[in-house]
N, C-alpha and C. Protein backbone atom coordinates (compact mmCIF):
# COMPACT_ATOMS: atom_id res chain seq x y z
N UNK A 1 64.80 72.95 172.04
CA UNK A 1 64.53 72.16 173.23
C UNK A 1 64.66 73.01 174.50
N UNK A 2 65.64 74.17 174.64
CA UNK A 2 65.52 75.27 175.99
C UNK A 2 64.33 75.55 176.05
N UNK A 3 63.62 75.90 175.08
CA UNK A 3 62.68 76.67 175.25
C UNK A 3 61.36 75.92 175.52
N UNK A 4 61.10 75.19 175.10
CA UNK A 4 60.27 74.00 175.72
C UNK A 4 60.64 73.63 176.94
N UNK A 5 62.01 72.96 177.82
CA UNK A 5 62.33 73.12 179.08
C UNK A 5 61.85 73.84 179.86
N UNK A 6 62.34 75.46 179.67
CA UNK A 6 62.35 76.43 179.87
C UNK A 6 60.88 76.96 180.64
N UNK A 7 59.45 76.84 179.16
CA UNK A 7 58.72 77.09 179.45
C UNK A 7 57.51 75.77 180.11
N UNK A 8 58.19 74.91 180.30
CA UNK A 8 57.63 73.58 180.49
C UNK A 8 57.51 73.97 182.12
N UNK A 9 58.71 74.21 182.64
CA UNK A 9 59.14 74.38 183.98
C UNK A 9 58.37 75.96 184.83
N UNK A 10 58.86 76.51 183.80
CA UNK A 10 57.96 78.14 184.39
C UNK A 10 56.71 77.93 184.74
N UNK A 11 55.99 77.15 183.82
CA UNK A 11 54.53 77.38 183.72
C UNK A 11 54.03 76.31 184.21
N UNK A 12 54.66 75.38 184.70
CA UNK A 12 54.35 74.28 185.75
C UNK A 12 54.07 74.90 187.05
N UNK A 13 55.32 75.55 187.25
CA UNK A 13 55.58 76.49 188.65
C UNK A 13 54.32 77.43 188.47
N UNK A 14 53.78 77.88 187.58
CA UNK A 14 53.39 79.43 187.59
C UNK A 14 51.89 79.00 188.33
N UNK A 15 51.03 77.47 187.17
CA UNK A 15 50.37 76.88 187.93
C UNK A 15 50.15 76.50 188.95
N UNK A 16 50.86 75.95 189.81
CA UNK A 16 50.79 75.70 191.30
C UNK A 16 50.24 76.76 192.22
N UNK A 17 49.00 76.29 192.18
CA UNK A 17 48.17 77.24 193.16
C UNK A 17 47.21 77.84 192.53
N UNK A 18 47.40 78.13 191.28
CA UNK A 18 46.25 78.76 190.42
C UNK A 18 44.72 78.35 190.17
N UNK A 19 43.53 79.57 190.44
CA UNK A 19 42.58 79.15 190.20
C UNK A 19 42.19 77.96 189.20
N UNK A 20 42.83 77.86 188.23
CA UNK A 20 42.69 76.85 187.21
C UNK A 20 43.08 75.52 187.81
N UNK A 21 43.76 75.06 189.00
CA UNK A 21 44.14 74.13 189.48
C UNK A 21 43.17 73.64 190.31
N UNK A 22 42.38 74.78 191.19
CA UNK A 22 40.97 74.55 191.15
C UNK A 22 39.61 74.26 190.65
N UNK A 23 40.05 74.93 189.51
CA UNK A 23 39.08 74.63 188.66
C UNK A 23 38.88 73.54 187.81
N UNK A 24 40.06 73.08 187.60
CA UNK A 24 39.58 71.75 187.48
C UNK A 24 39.81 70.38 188.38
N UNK A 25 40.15 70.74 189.74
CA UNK A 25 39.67 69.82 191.45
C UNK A 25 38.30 70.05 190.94
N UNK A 26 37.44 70.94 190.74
CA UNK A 26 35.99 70.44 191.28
C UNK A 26 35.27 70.11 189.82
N UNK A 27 35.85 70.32 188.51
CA UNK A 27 35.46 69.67 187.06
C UNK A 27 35.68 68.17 187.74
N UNK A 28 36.43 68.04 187.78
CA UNK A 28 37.18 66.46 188.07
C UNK A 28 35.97 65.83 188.69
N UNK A 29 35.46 66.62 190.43
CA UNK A 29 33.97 65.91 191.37
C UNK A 29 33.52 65.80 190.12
N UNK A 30 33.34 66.41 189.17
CA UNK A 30 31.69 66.34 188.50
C UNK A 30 31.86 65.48 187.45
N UNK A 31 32.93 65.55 186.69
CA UNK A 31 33.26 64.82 184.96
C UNK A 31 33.96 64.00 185.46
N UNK A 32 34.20 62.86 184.39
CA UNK A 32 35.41 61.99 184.51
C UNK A 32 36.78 62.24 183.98
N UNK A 33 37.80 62.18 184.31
CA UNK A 33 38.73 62.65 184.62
C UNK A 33 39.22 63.04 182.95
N UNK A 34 38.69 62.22 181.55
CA UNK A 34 39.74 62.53 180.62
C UNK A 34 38.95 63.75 179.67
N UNK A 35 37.72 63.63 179.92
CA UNK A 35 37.46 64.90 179.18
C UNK A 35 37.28 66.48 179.97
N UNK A 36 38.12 66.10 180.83
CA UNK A 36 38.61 67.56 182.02
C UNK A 36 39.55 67.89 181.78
N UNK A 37 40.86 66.73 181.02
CA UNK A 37 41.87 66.80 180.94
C UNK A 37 42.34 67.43 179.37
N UNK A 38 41.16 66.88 178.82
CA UNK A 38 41.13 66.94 177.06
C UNK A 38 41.01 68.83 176.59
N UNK A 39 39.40 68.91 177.58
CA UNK A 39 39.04 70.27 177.74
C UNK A 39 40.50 71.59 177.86
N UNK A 40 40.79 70.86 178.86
CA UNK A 40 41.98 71.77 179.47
C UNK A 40 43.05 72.09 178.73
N UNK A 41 43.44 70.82 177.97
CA UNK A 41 44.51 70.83 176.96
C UNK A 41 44.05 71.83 175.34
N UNK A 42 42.83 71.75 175.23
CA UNK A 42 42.63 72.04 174.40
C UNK A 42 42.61 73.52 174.46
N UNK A 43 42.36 74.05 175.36
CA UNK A 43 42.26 75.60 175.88
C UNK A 43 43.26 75.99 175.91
N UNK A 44 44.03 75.24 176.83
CA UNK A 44 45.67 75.73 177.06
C UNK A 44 46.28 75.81 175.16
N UNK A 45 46.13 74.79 174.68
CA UNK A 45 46.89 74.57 173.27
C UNK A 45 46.40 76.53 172.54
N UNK A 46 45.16 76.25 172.93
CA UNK A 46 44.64 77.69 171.87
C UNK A 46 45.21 79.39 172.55
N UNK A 47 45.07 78.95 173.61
CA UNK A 47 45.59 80.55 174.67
C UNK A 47 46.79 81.01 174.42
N UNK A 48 47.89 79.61 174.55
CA UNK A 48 49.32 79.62 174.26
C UNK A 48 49.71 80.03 173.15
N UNK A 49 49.11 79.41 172.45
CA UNK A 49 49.27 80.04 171.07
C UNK A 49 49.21 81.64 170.73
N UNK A 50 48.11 82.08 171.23
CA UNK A 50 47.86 83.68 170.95
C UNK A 50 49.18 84.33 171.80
N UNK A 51 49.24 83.41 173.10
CA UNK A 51 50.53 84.08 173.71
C UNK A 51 51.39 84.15 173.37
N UNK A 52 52.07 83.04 172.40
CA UNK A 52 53.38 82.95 171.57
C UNK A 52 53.69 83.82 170.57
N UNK A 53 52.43 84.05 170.06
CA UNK A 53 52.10 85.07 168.84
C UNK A 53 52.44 86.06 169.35
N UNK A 54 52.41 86.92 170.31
CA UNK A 54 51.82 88.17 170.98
C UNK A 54 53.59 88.17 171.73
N UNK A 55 54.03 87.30 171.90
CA UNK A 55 55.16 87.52 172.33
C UNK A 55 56.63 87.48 171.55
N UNK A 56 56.18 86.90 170.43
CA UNK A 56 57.04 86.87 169.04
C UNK A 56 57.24 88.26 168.72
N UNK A 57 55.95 88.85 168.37
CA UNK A 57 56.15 89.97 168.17
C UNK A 57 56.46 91.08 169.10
N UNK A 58 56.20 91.33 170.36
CA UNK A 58 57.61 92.26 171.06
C UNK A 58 58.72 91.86 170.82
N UNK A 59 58.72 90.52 171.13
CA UNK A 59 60.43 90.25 171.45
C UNK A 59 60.99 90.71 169.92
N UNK A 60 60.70 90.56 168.86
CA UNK A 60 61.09 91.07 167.51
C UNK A 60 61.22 92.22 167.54
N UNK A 61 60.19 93.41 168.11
CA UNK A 61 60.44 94.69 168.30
C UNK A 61 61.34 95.69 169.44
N UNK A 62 61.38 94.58 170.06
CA UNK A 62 62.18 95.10 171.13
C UNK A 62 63.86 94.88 171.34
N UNK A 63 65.12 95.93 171.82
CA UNK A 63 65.87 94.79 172.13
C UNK A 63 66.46 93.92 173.01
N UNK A 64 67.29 93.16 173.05
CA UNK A 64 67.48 92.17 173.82
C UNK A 64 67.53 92.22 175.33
N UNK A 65 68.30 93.65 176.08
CA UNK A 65 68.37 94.08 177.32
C UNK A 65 66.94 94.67 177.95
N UNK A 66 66.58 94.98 176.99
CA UNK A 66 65.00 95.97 177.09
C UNK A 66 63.98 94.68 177.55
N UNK A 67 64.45 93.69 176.79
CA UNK A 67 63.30 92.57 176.67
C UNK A 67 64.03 91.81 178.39
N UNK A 68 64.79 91.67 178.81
CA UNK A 68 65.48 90.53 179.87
C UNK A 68 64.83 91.39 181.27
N UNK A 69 64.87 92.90 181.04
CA UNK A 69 64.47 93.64 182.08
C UNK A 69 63.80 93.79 181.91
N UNK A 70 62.31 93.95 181.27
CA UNK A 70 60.97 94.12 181.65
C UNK A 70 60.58 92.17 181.74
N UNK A 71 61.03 91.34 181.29
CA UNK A 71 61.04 89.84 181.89
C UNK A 71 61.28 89.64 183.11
N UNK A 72 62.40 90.67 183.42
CA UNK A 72 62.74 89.81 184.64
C UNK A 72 61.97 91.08 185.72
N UNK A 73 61.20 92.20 185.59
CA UNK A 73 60.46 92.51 186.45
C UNK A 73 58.91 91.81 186.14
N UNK A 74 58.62 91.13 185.26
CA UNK A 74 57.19 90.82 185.34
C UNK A 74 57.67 89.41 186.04
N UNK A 75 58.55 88.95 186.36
CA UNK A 75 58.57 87.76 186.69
C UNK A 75 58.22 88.15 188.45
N UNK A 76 59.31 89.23 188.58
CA UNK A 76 59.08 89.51 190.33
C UNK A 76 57.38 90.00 190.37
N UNK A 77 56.86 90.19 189.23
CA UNK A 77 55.14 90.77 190.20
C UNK A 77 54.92 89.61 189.48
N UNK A 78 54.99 88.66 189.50
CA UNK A 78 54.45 87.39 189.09
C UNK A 78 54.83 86.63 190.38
N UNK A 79 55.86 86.73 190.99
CA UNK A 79 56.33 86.02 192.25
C UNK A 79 55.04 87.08 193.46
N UNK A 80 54.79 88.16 193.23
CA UNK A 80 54.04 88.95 194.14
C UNK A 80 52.46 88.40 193.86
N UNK A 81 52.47 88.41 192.87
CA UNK A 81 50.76 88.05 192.31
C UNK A 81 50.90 86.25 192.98
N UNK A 82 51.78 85.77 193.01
CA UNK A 82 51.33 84.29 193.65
C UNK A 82 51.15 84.50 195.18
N UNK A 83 52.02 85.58 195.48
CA UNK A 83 51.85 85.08 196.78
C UNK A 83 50.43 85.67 197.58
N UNK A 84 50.56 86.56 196.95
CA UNK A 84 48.73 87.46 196.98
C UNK A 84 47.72 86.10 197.03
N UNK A 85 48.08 85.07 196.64
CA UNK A 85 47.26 83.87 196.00
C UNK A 85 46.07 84.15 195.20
N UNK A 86 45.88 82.74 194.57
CA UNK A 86 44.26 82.70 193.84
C UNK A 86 43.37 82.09 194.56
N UNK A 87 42.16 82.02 194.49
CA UNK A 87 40.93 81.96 194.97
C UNK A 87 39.81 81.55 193.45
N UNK A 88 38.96 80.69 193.76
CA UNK A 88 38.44 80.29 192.81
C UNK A 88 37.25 81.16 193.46
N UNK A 89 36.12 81.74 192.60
CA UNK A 89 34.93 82.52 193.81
C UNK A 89 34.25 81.48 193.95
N UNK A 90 32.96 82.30 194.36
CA UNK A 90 31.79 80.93 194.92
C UNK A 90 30.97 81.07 193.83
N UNK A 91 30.83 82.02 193.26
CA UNK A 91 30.10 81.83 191.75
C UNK A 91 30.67 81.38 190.69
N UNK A 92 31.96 81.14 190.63
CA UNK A 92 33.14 79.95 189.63
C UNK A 92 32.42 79.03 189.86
N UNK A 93 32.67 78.72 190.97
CA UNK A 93 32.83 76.93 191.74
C UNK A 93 31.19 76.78 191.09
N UNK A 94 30.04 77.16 191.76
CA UNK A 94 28.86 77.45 191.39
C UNK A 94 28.47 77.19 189.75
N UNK A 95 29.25 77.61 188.89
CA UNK A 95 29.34 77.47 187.68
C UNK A 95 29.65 76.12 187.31
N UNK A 96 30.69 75.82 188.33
CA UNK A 96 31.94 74.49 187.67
C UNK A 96 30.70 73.19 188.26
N UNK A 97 30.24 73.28 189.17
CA UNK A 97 29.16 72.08 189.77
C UNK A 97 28.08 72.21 188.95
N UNK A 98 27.07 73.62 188.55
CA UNK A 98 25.86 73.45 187.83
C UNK A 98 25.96 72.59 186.64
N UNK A 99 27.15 72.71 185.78
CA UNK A 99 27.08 72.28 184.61
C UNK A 99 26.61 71.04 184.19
N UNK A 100 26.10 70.73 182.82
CA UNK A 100 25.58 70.11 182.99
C UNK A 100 25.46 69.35 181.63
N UNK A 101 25.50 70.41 180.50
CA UNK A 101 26.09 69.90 179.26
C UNK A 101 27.30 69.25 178.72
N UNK A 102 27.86 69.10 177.89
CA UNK A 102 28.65 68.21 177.75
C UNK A 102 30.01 68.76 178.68
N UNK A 103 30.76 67.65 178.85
CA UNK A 103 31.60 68.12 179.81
C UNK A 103 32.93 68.67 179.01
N UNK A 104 33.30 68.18 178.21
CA UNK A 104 34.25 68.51 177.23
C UNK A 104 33.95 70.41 176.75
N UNK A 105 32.94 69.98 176.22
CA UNK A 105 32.64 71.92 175.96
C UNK A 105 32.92 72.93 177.29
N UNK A 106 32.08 72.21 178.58
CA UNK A 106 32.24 73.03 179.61
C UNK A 106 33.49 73.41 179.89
N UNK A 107 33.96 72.53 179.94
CA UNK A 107 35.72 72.57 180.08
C UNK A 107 36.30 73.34 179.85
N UNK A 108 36.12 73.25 178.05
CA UNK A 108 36.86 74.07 177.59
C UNK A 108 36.95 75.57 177.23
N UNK A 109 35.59 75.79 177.51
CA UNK A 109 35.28 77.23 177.23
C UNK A 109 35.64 77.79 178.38
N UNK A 110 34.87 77.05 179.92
CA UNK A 110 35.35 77.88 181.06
C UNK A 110 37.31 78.04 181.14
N UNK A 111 37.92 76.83 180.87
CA UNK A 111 39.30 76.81 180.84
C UNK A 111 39.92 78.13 179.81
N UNK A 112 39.46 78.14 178.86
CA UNK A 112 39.74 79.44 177.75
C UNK A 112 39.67 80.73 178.49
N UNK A 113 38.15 81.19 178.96
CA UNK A 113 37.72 82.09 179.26
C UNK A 113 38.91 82.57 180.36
N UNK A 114 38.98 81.65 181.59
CA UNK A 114 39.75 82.27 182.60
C UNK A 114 41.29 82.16 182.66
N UNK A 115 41.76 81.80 181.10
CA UNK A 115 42.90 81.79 181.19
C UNK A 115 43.65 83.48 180.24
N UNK A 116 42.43 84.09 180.19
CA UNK A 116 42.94 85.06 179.33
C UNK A 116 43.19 86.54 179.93
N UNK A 117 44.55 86.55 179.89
CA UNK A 117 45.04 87.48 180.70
C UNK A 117 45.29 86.66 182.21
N UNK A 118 45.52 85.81 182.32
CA UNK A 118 45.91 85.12 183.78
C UNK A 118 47.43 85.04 183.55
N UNK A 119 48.08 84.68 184.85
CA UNK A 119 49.53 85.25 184.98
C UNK A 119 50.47 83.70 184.32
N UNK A 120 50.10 82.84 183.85
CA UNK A 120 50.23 82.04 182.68
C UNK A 120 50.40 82.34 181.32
N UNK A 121 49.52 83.22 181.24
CA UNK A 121 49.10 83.26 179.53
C UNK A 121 50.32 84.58 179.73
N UNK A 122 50.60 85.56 180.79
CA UNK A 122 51.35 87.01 180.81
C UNK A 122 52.85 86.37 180.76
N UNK A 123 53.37 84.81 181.30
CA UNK A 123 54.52 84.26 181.89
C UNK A 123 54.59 83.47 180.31
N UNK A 124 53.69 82.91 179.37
CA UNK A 124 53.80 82.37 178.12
C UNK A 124 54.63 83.77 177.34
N UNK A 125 53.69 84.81 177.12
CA UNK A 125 54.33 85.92 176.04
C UNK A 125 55.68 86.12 176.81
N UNK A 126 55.96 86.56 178.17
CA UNK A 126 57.23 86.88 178.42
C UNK A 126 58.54 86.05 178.39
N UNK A 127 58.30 84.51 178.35
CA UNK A 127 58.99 83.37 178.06
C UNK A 127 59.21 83.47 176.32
N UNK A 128 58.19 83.75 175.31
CA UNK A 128 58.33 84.05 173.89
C UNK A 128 58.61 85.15 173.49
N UNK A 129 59.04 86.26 174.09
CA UNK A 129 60.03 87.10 173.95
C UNK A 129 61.58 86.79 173.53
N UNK A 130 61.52 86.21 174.54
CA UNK A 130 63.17 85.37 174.71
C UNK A 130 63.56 84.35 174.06
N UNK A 131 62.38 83.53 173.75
CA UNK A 131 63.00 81.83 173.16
C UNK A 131 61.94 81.42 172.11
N UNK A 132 62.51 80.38 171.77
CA UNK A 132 61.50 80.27 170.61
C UNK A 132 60.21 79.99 170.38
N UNK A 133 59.16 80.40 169.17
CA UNK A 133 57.94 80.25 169.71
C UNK A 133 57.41 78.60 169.73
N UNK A 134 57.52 78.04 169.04
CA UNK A 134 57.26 76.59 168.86
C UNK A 134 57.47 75.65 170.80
N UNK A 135 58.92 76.06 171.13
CA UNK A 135 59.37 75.30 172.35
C UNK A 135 58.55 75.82 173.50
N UNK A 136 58.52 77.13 172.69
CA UNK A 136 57.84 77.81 174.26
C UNK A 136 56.41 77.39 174.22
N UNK A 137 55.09 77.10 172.95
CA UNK A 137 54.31 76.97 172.99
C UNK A 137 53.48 75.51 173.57
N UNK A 138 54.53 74.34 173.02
CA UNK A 138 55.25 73.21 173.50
C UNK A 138 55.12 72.85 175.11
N UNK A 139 56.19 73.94 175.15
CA UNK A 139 56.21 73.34 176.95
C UNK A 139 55.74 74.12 177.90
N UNK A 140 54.97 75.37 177.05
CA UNK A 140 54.16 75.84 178.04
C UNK A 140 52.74 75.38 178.08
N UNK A 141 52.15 74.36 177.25
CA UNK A 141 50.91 74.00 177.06
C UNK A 141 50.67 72.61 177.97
N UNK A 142 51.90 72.22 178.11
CA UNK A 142 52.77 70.65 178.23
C UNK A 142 53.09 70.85 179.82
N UNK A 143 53.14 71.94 180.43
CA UNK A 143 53.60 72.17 181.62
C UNK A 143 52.55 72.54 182.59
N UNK A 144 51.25 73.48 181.91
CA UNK A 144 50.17 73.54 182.17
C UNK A 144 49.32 72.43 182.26
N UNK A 145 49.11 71.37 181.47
CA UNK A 145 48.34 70.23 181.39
C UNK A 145 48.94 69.53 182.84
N UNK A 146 49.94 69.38 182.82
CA UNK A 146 50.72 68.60 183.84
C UNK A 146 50.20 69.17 185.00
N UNK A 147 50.71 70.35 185.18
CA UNK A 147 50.18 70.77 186.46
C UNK A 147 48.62 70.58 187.21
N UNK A 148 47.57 70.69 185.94
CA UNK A 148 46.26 70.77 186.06
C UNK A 148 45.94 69.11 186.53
N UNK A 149 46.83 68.01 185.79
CA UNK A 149 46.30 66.73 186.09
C UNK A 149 46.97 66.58 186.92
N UNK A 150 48.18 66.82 187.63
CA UNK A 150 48.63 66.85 189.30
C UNK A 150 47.66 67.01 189.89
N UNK A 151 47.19 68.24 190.14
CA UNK A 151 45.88 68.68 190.79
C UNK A 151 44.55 68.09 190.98
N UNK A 152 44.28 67.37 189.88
CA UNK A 152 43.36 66.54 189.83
C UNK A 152 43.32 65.40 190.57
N UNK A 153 44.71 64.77 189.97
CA UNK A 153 44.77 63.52 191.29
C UNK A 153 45.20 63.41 192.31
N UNK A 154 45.99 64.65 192.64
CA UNK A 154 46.06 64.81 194.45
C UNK A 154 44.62 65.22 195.02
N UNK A 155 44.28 66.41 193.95
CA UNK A 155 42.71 66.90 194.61
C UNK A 155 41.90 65.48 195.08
N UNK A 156 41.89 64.32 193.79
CA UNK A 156 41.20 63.51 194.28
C UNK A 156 41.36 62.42 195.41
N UNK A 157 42.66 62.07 195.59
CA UNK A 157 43.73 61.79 196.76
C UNK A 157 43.65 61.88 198.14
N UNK A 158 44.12 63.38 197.79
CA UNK A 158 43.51 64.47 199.20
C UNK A 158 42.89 64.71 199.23
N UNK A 159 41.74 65.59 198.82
CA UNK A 159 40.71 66.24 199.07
C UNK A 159 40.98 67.30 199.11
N UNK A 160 40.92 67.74 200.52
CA UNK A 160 40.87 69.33 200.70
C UNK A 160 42.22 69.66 201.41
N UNK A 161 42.94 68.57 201.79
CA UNK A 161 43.93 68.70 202.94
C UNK A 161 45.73 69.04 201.96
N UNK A 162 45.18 69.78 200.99
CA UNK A 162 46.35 70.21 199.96
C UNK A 162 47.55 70.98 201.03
N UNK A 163 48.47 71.36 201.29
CA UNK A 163 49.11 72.73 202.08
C UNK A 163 49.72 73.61 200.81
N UNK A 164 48.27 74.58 200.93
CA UNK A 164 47.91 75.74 200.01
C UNK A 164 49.08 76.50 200.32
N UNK A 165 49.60 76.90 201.48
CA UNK A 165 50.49 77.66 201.37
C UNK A 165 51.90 77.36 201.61
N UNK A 166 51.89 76.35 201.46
CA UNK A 166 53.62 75.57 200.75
C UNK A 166 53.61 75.87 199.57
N UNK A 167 52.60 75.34 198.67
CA UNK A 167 52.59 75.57 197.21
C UNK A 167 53.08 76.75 196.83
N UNK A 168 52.37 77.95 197.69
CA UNK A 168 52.27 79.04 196.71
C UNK A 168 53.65 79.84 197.59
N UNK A 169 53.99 79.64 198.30
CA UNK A 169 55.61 80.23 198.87
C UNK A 169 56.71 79.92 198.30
N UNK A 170 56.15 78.04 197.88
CA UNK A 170 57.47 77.70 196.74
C UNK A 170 57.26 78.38 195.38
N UNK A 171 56.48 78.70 194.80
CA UNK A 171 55.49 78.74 193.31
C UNK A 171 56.37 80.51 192.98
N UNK A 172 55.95 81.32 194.30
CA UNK A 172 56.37 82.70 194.40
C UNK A 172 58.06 82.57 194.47
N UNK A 173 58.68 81.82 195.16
CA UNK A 173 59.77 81.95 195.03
C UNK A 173 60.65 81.73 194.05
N UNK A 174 60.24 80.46 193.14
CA UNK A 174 60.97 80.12 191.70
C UNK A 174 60.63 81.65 190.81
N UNK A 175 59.45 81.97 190.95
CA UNK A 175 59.12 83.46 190.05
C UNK A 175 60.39 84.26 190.26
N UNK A 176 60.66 84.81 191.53
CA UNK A 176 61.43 85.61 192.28
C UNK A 176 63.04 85.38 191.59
N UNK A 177 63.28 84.07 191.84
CA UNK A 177 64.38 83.84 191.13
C UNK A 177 64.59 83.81 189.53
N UNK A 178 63.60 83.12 188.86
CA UNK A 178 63.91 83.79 187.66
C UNK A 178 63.43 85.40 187.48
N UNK A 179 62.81 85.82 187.97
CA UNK A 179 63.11 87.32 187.82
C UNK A 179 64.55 88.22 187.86
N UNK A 180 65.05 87.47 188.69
CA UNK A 180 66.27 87.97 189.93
C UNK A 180 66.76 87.51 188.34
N UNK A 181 67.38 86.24 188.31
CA UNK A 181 68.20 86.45 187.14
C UNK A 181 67.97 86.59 185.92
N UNK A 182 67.03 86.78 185.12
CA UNK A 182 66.52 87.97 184.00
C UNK A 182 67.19 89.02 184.05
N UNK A 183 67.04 89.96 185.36
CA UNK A 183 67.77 91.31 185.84
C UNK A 183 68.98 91.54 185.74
N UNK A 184 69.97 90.24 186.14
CA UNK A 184 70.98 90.17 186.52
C UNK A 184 71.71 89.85 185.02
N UNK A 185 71.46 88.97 184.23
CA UNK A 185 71.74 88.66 182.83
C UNK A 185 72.13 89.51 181.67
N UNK A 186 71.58 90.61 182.01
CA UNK A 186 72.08 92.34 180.95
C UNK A 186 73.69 92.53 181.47
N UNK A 187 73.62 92.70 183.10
CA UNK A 187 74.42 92.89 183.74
C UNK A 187 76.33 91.86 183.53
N UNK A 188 75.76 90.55 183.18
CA UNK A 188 76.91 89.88 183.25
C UNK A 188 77.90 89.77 181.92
């Protein structure tokens, strides 16, 4: 159950602000809301997975201090990479409005595609280093969905009048701190 917590919470945070939070604000204009949501889940379920996998195996090869300190520095350029922010381009967005086939497929392939190697899928393996893969896969798939259908219904709520950079000052700072104590954790 930590580890589901754990990664439920990280990757909630990690979302906030992420192109993917965009990306599906403007799936949402175009589809109806549950096969945006379905899409998304279903992507997230498959990404996480490879991430859990991929992080099982360092954390097995590695040991425990080795693993808390390269965690707890990817967490601080994970707090740097948010605050850099994301940006959806104009040929995303362009993509996300043309579509036109089923919406469920669109979804899910574009959701797959841009989640690979995004600082989610890098914050999944470094969370399954540490904890277990099942909890982490769990509540990092579970934390992602959440975040994405936040987005959706504030996007649809608000509109455009989000404060982009509250999000991503708070988003960077939880990174910062679990980095900070990753680092600090060898130490105590």
């Amino acid at each position: 159950m930590e580890a589901f917590w754990i990664s439920l919470g990280v990757i909630f945070v990690a979302e906030l602000g992420d192109k993917s939070q965009l990306m599906a604000m403007t799936f949402a204009t175009r589809f109806k809301t549950w096969p945006v949501l379905l899409g998304i889940t279903i992507a997230t379920t498959v990404v996480h997975l490879l991430s859990v996998a991929v992080g099982g195996l360092i954390g097995d090869a590695l040991p425990t201090t080795a693993i808390s300190v390269v965690a707890g520095l990817a967490f601080l350029g994970f707090a740097a990479w948010t605050l850099r922010g994301d940006e959806l381009t104009e040929d995303e967005a362009q993509k996300a409005r043309r579509t036109t086939r089923n919406a469920l497929i669109a979804v899910t392939v574009a959701f797959f595609l841009s989640e690979l190697g995004d600082k989610t899928m890098l914050a999944t393996i470094t969370l399954a280093t540490q904890h277990g893969w099942v909890g982490t896969w769990i509540g990092s798939t579970v934390g992602m969905v959440a975040a994405d259908a936040l987005a959706i219904v504030v996007g649809r709520l608000m509109g455009r009048h989000l404060p982009e950079k509250a999000i991503r000052y708070g988003a960077a700072a939880a990174f910062a701190v679990f980095g900070v104590a990753l680092l600090v954790e060898p130490l105590v």
